[in-house]
PDB file of N, CA and C in Angstrom:
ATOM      1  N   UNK A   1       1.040  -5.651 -10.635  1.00  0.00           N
ATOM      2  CA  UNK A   1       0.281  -5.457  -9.409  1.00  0.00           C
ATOM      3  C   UNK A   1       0.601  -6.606  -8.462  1.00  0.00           C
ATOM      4  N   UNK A   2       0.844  -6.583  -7.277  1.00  0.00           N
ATOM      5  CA  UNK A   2       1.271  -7.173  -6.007  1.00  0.00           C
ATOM      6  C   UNK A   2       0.015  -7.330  -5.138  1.00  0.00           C
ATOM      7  N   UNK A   3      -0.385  -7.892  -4.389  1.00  0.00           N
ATOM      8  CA  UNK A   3      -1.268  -7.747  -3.172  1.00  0.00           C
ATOM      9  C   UNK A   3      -1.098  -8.129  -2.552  1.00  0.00           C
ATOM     10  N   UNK A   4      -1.037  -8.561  -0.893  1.00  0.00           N
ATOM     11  CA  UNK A   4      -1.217  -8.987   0.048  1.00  0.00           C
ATOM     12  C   UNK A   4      -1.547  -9.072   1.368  1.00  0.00           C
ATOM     13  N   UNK A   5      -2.351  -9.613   1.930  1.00  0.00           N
ATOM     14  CA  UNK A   5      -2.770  -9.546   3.298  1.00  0.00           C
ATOM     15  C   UNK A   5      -1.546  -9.863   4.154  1.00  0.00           C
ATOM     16  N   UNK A   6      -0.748 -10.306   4.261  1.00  0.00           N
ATOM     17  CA  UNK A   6       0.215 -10.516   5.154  1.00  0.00           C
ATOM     18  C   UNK A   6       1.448  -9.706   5.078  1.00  0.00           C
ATOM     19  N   UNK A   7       1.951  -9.340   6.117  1.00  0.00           N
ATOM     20  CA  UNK A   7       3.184  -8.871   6.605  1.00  0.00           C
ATOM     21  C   UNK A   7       3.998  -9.156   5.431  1.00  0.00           C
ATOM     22  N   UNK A   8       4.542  -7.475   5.018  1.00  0.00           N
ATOM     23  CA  UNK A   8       5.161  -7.246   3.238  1.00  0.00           C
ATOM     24  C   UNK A   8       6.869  -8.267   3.911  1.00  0.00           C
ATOM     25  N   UNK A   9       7.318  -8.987   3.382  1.00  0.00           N
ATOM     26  CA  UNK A   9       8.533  -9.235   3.151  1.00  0.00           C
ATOM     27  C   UNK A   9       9.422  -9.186   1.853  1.00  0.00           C
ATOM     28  N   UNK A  10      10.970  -8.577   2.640  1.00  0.00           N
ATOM     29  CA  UNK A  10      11.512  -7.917   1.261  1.00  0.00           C
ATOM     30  C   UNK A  10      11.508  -9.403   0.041  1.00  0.00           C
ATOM     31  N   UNK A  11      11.829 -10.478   0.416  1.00  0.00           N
ATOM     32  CA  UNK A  11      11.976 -11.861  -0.937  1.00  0.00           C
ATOM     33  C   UNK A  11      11.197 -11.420  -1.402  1.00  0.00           C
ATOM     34  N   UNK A  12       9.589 -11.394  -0.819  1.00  0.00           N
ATOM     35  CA  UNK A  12       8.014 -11.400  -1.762  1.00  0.00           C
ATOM     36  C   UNK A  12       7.724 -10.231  -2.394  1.00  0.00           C
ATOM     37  N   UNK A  13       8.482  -8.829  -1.998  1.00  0.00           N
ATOM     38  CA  UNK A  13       7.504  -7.737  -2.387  1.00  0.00           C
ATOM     39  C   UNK A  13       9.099  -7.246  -3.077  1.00  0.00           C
ATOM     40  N   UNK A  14       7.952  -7.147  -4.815  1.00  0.00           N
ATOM     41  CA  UNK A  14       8.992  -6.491  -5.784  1.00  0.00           C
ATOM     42  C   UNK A  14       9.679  -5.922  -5.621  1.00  0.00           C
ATOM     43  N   UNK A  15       9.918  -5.005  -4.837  1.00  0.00           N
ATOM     44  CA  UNK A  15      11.006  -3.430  -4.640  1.00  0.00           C
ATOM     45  C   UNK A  15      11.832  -3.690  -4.729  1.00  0.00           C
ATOM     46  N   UNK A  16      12.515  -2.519  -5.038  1.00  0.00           N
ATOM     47  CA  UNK A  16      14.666  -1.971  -4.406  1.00  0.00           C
ATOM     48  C   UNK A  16      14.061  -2.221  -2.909  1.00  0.00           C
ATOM     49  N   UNK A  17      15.018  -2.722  -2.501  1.00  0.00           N
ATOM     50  CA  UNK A  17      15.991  -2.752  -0.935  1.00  0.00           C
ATOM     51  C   UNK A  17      15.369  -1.914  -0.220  1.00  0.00           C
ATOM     52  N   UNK A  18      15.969  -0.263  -0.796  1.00  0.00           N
ATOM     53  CA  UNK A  18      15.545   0.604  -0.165  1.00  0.00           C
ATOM     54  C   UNK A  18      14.245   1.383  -0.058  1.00  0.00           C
ATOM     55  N   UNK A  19      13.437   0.875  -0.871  1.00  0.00           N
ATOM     56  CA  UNK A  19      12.532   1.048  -1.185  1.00  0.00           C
ATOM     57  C   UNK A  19      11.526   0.169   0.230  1.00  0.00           C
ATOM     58  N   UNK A  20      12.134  -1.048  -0.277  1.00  0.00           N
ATOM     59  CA  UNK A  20      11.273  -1.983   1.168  1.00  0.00           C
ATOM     60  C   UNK A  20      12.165  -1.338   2.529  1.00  0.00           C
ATOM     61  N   UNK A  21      12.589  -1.249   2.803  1.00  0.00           N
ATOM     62  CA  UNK A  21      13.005  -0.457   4.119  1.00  0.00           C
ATOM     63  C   UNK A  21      12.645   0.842   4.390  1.00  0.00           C
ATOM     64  N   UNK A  22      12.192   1.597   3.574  1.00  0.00           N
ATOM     65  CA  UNK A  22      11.465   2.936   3.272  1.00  0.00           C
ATOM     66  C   UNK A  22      10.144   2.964   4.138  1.00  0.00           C
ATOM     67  N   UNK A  23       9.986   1.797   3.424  1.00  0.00           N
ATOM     68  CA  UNK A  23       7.764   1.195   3.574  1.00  0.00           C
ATOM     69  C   UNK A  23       7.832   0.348   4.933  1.00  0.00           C
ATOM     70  N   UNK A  24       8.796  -0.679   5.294  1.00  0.00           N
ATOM     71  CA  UNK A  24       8.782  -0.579   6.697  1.00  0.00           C
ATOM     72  C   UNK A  24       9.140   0.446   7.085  1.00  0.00           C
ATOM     73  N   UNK A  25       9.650   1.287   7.545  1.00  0.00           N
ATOM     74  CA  UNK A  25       9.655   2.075   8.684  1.00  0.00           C
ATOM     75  C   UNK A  25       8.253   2.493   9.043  1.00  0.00           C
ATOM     76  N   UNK A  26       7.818   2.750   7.328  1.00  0.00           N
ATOM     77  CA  UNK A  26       6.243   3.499   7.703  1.00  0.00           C
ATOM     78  C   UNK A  26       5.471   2.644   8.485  1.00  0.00           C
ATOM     79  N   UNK A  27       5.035   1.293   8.111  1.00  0.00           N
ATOM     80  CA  UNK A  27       4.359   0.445   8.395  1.00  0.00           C
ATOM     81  C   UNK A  27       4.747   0.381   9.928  1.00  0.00           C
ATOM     82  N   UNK A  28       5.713   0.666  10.151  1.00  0.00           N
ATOM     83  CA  UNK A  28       6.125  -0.015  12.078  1.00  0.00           C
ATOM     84  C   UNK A  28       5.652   1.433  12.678  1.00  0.00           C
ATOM     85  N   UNK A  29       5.803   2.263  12.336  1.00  0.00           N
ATOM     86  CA  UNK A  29       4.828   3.719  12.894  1.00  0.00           C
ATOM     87  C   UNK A  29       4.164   3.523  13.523  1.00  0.00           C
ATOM     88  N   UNK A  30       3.958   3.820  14.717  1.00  0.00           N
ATOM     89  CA  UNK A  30       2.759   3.413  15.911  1.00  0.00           C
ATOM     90  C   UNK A  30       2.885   1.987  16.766  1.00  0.00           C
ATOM     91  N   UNK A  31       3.953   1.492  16.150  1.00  0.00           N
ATOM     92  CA  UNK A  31       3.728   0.070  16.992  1.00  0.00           C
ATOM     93  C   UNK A  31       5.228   0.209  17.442  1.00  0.00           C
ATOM     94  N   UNK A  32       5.395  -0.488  18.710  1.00  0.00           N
ATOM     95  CA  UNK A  32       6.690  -0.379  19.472  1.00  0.00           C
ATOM     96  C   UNK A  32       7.546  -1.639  19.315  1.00  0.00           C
ATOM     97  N   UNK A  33       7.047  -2.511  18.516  1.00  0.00           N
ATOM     98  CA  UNK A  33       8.357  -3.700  18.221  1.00  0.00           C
ATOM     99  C   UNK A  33       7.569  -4.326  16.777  1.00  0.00           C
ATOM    100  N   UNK A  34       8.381  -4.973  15.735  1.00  0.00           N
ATOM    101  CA  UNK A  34       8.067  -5.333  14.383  1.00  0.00           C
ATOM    102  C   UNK A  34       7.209  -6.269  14.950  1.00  0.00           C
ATOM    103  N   UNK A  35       7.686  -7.116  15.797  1.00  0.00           N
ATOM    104  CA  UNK A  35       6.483  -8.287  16.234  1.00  0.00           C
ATOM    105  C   UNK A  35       5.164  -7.756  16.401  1.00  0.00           C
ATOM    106  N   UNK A  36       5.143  -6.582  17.342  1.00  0.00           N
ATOM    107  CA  UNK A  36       4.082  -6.662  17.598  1.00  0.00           C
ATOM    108  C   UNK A  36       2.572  -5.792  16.026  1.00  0.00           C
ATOM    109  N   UNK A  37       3.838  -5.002  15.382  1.00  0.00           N
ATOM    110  CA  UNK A  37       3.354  -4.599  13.828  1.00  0.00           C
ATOM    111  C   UNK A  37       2.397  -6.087  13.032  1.00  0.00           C
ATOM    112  N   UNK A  38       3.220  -6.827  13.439  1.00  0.00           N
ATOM    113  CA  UNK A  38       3.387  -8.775  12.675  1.00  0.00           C
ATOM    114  C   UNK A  38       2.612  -9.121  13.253  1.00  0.00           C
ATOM    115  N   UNK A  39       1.745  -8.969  14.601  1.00  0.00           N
ATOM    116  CA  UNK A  39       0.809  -8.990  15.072  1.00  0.00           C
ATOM    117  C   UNK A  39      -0.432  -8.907  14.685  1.00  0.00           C
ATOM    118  N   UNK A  40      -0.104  -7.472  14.282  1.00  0.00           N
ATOM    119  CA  UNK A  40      -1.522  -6.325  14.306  1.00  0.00           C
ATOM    120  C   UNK A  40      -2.227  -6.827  12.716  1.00  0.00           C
ATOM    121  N   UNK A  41      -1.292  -7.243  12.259  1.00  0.00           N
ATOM    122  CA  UNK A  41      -1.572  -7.564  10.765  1.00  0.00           C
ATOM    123  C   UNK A  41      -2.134  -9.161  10.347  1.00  0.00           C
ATOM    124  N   UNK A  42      -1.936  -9.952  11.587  1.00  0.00           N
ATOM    125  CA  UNK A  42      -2.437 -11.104  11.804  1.00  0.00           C
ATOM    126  C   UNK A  42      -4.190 -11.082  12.296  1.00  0.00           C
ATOM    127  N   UNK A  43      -4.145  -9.780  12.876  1.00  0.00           N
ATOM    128  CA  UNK A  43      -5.007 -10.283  13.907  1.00  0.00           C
ATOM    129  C   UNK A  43      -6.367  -9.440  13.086  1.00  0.00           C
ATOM    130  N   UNK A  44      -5.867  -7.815  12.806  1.00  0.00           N
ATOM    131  CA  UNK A  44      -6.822  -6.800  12.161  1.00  0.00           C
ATOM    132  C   UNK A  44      -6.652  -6.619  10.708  1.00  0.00           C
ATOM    133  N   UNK A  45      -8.038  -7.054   9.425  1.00  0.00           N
ATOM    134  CA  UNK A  45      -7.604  -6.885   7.962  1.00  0.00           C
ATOM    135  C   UNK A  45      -6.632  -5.551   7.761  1.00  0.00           C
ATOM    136  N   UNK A  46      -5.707  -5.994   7.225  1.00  0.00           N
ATOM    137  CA  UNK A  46      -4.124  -5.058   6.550  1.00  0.00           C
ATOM    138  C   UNK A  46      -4.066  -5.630   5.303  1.00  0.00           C
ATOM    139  N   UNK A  47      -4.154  -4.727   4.307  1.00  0.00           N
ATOM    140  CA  UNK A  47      -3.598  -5.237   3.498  1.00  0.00           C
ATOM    141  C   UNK A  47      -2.798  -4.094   2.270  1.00  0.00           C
ATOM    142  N   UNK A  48      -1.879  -5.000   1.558  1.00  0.00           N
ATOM    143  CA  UNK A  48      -0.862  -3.994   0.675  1.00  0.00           C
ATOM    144  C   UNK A  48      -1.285  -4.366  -0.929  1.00  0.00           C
ATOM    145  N   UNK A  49      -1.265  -3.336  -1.590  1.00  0.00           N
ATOM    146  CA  UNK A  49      -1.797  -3.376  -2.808  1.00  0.00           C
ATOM    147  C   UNK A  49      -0.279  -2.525  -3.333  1.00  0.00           C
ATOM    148  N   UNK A  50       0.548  -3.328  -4.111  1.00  0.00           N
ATOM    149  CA  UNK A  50       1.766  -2.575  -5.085  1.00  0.00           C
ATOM    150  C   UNK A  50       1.198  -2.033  -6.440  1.00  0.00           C
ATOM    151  N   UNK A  51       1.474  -1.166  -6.865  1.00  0.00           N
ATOM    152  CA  UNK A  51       1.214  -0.792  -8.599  1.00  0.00           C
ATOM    153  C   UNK A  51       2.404  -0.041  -8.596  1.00  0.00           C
ATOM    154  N   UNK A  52       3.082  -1.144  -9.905  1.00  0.00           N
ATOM    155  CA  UNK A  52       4.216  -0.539 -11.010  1.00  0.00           C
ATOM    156  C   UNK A  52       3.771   0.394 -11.818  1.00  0.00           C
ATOM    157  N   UNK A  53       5.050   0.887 -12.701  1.00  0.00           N
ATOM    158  CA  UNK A  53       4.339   1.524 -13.772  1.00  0.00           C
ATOM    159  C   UNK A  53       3.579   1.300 -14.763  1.00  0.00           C
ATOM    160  N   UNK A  54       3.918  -0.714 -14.936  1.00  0.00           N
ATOM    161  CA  UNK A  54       3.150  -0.478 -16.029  1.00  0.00           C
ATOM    162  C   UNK A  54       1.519  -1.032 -15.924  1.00  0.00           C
ATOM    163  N   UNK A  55       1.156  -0.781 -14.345  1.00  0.00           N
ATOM    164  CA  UNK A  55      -0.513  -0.624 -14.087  1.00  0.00           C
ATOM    165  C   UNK A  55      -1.178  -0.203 -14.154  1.00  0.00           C
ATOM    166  N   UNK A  56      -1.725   0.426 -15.741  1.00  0.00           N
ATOM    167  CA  UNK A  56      -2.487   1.221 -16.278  1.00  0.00           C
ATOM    168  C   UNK A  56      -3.745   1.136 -15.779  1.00  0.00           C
ATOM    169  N   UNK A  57      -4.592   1.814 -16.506  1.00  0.00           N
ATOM    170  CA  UNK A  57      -6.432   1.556 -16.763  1.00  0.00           C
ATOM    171  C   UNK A  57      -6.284   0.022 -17.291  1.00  0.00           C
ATOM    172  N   UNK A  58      -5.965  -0.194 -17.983  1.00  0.00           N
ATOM    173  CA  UNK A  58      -6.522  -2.168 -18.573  1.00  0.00           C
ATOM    174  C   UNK A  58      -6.128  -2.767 -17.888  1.00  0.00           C
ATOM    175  N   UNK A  59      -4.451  -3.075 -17.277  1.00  0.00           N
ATOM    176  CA  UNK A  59      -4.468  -3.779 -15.978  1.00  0.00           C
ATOM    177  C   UNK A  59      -5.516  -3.501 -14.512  1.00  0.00           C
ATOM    178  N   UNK A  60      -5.538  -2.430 -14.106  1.00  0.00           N
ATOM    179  CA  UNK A  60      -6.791  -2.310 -13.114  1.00  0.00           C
ATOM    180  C   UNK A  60      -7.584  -2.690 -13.575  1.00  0.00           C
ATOM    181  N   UNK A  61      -8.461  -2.848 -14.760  1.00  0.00           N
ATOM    182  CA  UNK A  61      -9.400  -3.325 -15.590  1.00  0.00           C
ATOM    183  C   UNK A  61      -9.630  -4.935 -14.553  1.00  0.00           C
ATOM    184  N   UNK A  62      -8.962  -5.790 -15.027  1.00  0.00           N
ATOM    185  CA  UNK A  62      -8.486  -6.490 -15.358  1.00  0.00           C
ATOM    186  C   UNK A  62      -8.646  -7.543 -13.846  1.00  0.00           C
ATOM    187  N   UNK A  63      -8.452  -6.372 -12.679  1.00  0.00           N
ATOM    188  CA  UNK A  63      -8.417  -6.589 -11.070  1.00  0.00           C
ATOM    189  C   UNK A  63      -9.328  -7.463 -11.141  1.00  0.00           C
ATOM    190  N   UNK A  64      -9.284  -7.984  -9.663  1.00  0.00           N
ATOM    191  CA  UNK A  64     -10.774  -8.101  -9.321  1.00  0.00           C
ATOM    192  C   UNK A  64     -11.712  -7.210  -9.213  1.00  0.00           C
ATOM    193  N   UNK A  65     -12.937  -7.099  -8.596  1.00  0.00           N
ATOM    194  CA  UNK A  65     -13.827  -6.182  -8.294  1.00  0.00           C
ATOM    195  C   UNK A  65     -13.281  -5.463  -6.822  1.00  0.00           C
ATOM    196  N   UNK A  66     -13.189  -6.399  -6.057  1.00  0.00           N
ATOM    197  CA  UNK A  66     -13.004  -6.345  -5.041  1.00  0.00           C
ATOM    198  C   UNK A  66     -11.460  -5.351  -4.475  1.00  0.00           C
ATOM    199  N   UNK A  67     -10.495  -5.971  -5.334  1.00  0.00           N
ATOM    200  CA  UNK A  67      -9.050  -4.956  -5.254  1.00  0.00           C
ATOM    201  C   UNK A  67      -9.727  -3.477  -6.239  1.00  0.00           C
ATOM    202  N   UNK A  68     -10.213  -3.507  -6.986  1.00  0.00           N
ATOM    203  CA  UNK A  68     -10.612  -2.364  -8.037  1.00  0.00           C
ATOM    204  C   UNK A  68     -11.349  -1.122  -6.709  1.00  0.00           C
ATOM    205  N   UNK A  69     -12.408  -2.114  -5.832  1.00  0.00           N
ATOM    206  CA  UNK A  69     -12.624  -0.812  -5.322  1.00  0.00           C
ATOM    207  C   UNK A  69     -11.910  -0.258  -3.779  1.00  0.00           C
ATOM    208  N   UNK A  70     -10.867  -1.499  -3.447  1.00  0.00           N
ATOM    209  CA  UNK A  70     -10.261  -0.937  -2.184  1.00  0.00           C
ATOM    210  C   UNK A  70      -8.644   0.295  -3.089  1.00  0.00           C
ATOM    211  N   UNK A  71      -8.629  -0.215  -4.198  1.00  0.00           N
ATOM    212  CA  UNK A  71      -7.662   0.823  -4.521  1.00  0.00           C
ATOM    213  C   UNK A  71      -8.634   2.293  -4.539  1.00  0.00           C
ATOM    214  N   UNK A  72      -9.677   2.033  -4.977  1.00  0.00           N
ATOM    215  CA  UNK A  72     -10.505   3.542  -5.312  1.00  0.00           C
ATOM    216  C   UNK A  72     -10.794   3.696  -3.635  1.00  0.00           C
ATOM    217  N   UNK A  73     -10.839   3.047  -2.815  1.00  0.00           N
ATOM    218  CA  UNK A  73     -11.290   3.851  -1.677  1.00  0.00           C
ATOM    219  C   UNK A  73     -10.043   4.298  -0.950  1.00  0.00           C
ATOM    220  N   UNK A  74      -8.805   3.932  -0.800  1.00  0.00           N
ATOM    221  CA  UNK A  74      -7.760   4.483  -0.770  1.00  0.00           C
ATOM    222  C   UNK A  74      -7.590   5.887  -1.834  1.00  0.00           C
ATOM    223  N   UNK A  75      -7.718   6.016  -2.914  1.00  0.00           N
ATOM    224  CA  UNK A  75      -7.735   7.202  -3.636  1.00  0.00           C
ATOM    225  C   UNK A  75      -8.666   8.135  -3.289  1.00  0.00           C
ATOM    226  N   UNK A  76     -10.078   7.992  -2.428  1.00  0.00           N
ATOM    227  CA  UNK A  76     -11.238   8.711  -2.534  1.00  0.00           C
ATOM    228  C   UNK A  76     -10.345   8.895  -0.616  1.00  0.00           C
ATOM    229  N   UNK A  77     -10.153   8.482   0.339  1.00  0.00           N
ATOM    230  CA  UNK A  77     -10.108   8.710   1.453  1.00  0.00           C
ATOM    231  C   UNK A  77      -8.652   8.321   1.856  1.00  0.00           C
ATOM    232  N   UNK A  78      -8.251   9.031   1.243  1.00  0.00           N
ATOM    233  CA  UNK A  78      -6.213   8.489   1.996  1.00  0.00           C
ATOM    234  C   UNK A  78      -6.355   9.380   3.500  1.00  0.00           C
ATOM    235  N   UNK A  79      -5.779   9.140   4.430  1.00  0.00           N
ATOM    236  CA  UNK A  79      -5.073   9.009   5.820  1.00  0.00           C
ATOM    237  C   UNK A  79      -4.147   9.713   5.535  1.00  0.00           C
ATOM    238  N   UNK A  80      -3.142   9.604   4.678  1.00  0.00           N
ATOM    239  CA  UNK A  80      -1.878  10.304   4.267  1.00  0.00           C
ATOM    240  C   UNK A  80      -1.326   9.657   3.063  1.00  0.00           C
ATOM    241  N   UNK A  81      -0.461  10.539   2.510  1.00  0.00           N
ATOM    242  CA  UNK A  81       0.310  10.057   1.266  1.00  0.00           C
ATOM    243  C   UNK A  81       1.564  10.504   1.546  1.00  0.00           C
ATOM    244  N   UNK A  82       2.805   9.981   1.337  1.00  0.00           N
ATOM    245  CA  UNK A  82       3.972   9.898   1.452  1.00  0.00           C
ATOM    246  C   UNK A  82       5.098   9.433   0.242  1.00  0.00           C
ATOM    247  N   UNK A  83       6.151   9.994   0.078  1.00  0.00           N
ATOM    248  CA  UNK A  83       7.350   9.665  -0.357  1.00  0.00           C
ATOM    249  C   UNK A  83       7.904   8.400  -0.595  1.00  0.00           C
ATOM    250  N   UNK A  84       8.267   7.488  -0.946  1.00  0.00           N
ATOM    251  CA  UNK A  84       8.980   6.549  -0.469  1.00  0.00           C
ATOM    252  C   UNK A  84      10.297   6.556  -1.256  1.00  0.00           C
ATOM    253  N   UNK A  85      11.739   6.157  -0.387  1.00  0.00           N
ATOM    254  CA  UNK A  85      12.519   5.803  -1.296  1.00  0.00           C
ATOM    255  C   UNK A  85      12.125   5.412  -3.077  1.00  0.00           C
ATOM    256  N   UNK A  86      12.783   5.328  -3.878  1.00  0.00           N
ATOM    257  CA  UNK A  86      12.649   4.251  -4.910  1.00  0.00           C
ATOM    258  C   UNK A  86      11.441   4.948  -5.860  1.00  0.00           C
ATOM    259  N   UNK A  87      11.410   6.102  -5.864  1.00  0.00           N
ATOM    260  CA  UNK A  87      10.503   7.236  -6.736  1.00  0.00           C
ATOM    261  C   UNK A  87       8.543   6.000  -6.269  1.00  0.00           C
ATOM    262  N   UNK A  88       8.548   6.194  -5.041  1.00  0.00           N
ATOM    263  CA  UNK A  88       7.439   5.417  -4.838  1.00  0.00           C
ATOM    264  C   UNK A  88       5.986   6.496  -3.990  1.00  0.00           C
ATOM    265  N   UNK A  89       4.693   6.470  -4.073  1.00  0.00           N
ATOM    266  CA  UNK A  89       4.164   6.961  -2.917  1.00  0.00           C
ATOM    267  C   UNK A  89       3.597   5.878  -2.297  1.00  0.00           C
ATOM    268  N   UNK A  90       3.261   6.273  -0.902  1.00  0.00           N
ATOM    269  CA  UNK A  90       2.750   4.756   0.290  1.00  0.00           C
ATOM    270  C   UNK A  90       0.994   5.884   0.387  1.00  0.00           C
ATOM    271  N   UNK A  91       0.074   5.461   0.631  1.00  0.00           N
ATOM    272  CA  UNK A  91      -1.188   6.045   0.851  1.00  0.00           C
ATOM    273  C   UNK A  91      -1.938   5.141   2.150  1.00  0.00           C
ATOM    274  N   UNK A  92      -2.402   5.375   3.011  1.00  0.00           N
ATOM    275  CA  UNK A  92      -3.322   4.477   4.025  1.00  0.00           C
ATOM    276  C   UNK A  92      -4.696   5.006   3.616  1.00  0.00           C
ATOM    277  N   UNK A  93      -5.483   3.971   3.614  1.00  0.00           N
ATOM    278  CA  UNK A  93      -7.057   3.988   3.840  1.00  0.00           C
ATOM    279  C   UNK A  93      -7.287   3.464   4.817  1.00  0.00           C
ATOM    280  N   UNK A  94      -8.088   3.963   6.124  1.00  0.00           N
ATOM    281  CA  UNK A  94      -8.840   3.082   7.103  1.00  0.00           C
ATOM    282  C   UNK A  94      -9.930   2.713   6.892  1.00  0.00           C
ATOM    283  N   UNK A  95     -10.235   1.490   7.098  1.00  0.00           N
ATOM    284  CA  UNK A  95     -12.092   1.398   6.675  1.00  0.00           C
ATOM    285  C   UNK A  95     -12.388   1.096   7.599  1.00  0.00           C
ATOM    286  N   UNK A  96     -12.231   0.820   9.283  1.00  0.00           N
ATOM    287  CA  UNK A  96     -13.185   0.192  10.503  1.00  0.00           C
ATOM    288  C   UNK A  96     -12.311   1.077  11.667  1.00  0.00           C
ATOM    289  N   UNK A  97     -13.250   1.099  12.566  1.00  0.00           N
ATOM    290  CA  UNK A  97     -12.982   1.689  13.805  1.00  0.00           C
ATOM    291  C   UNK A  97     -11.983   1.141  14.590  1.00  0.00           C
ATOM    292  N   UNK A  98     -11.729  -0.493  14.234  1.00  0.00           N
ATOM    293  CA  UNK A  98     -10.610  -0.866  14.697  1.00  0.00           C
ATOM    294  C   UNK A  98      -8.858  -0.851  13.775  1.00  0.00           C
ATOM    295  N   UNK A  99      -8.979   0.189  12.823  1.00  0.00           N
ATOM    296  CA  UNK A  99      -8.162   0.512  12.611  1.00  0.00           C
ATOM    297  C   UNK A  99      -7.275  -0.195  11.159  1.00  0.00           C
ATOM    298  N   UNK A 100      -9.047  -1.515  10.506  1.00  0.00           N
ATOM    299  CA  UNK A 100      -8.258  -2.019   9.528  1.00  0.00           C
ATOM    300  C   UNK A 100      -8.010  -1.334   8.405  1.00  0.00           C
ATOM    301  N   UNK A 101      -6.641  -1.244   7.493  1.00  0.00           N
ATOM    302  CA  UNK A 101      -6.693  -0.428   6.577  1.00  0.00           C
ATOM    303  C   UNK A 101      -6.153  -1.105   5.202  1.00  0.00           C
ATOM    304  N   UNK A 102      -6.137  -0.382   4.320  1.00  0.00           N
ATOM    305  CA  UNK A 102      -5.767  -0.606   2.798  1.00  0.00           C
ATOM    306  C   UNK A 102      -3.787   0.332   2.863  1.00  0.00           C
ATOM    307  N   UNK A 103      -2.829   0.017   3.035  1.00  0.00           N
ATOM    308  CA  UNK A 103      -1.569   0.787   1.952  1.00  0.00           C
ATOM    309  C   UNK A 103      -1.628   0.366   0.699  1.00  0.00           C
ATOM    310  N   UNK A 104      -1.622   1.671  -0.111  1.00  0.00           N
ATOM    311  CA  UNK A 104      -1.367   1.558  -1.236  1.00  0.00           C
ATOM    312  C   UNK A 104       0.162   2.187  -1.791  1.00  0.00           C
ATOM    313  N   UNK A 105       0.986   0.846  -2.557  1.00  0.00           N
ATOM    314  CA  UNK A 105       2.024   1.826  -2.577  1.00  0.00           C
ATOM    315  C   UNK A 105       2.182   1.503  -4.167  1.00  0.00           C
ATOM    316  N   UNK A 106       2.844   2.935  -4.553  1.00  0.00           N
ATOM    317  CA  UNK A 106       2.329   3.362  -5.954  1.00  0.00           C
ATOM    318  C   UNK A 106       3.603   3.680  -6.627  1.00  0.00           C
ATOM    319  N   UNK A 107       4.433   2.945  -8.181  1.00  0.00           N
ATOM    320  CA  UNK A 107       5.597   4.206  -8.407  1.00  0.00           C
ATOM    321  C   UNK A 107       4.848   5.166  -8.944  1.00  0.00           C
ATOM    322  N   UNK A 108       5.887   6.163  -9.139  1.00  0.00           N
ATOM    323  CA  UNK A 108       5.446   7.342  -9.799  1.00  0.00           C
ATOM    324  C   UNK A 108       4.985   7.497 -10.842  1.00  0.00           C
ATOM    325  N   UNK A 109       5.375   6.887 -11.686  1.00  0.00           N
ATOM    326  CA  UNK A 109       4.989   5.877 -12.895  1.00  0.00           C
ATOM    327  C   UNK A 109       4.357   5.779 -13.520  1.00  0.00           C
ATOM    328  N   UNK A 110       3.339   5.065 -12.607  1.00  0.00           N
ATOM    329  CA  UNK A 110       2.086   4.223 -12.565  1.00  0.00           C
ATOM    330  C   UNK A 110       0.988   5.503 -12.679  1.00  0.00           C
ATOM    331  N   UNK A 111      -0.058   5.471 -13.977  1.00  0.00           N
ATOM    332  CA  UNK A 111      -1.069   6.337 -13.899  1.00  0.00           C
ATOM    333  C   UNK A 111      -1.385   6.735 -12.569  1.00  0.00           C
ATOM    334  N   UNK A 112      -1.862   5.823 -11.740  1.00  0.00           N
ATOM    335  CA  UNK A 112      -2.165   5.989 -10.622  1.00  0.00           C
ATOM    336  C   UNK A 112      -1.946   7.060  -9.761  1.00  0.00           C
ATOM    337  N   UNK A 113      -0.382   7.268  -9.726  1.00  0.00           N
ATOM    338  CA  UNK A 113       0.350   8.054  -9.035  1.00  0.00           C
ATOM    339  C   UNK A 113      -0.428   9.375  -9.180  1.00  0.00           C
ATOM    340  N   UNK A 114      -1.059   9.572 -10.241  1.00  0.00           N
ATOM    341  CA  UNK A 114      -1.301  11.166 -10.641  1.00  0.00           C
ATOM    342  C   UNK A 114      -2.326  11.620  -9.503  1.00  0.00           C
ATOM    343  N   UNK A 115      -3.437  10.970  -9.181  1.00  0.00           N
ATOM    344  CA  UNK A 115      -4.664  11.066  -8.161  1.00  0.00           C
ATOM    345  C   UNK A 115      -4.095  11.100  -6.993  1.00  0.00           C
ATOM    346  N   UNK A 116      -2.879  10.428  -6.246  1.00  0.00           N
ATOM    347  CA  UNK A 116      -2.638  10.840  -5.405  1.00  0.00           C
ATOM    348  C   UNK A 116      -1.792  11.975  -4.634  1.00  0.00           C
ATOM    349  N   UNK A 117      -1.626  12.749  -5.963  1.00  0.00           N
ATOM    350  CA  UNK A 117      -0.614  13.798  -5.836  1.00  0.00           C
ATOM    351  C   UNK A 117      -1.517  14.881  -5.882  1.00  0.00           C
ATOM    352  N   UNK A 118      -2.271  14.921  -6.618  1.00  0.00           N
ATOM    353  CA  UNK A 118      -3.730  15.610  -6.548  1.00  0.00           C
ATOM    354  C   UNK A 118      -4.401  16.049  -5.740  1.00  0.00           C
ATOM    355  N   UNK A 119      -4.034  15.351  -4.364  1.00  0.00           N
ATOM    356  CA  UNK A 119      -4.740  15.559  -2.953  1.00  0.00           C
ATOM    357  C   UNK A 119      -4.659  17.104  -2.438  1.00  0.00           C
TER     358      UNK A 119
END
């Protein structure tokens, strides 16, 4: 499991290549320059939650409380679920009117994956 509040970079965030170039594109969706994406993520809570495959029930266990229930509110209220390169899905949760949200990006893998295919 991965997390982070800040702007995903490929060094920091586990993936294939293509996988992180997959998840940016998504992430820059709606915004008209990466800066200003790098912005939005400075300014309004964003944050990215990764699960591999091998992030079962005991690793979620295991979370905090706090990641335990922004992954479940991403599963209970996704925005959309998507594809990603790299046998991956990307999910958005919004939780505020100003647009802060939860991505969750999931391999296929990963128990996880099953609930969001489910939709």
């Amino acid at each position: 499991m991965f997390v982070t509040l800040n702007w995903p970079c490929a060094s920091t965030l586990p993936v294939p290549a293509e996988t992180f170039t997959d998840l940016k594109h998504h992430l820059l969706e709606g915004f008209p320059s990466e800066d200003q994406a790098r912005q939005y993520w400075e300014d309004i809570p964003t944050l990215l939650i990764l699960l591999e495959p091998e992030d079962g029930p005991e690793q979620l266990e295991q979370a905090l409380d706090n990641v335990q229930r922004q992954i479940q509110f991403v599963l209970d209220y996704p925005e959309f679920v998507v594809p990603i390169t790299g046998d991956y899905l990307l999910a958005l949760g919004i939780f505020s009117d100003e647009g802060a949200g939860i991505y969750l990006l999931v391999h296929n893998q990963c128990p996880i994956a099953q609930e969001l295919t489910d939709e």
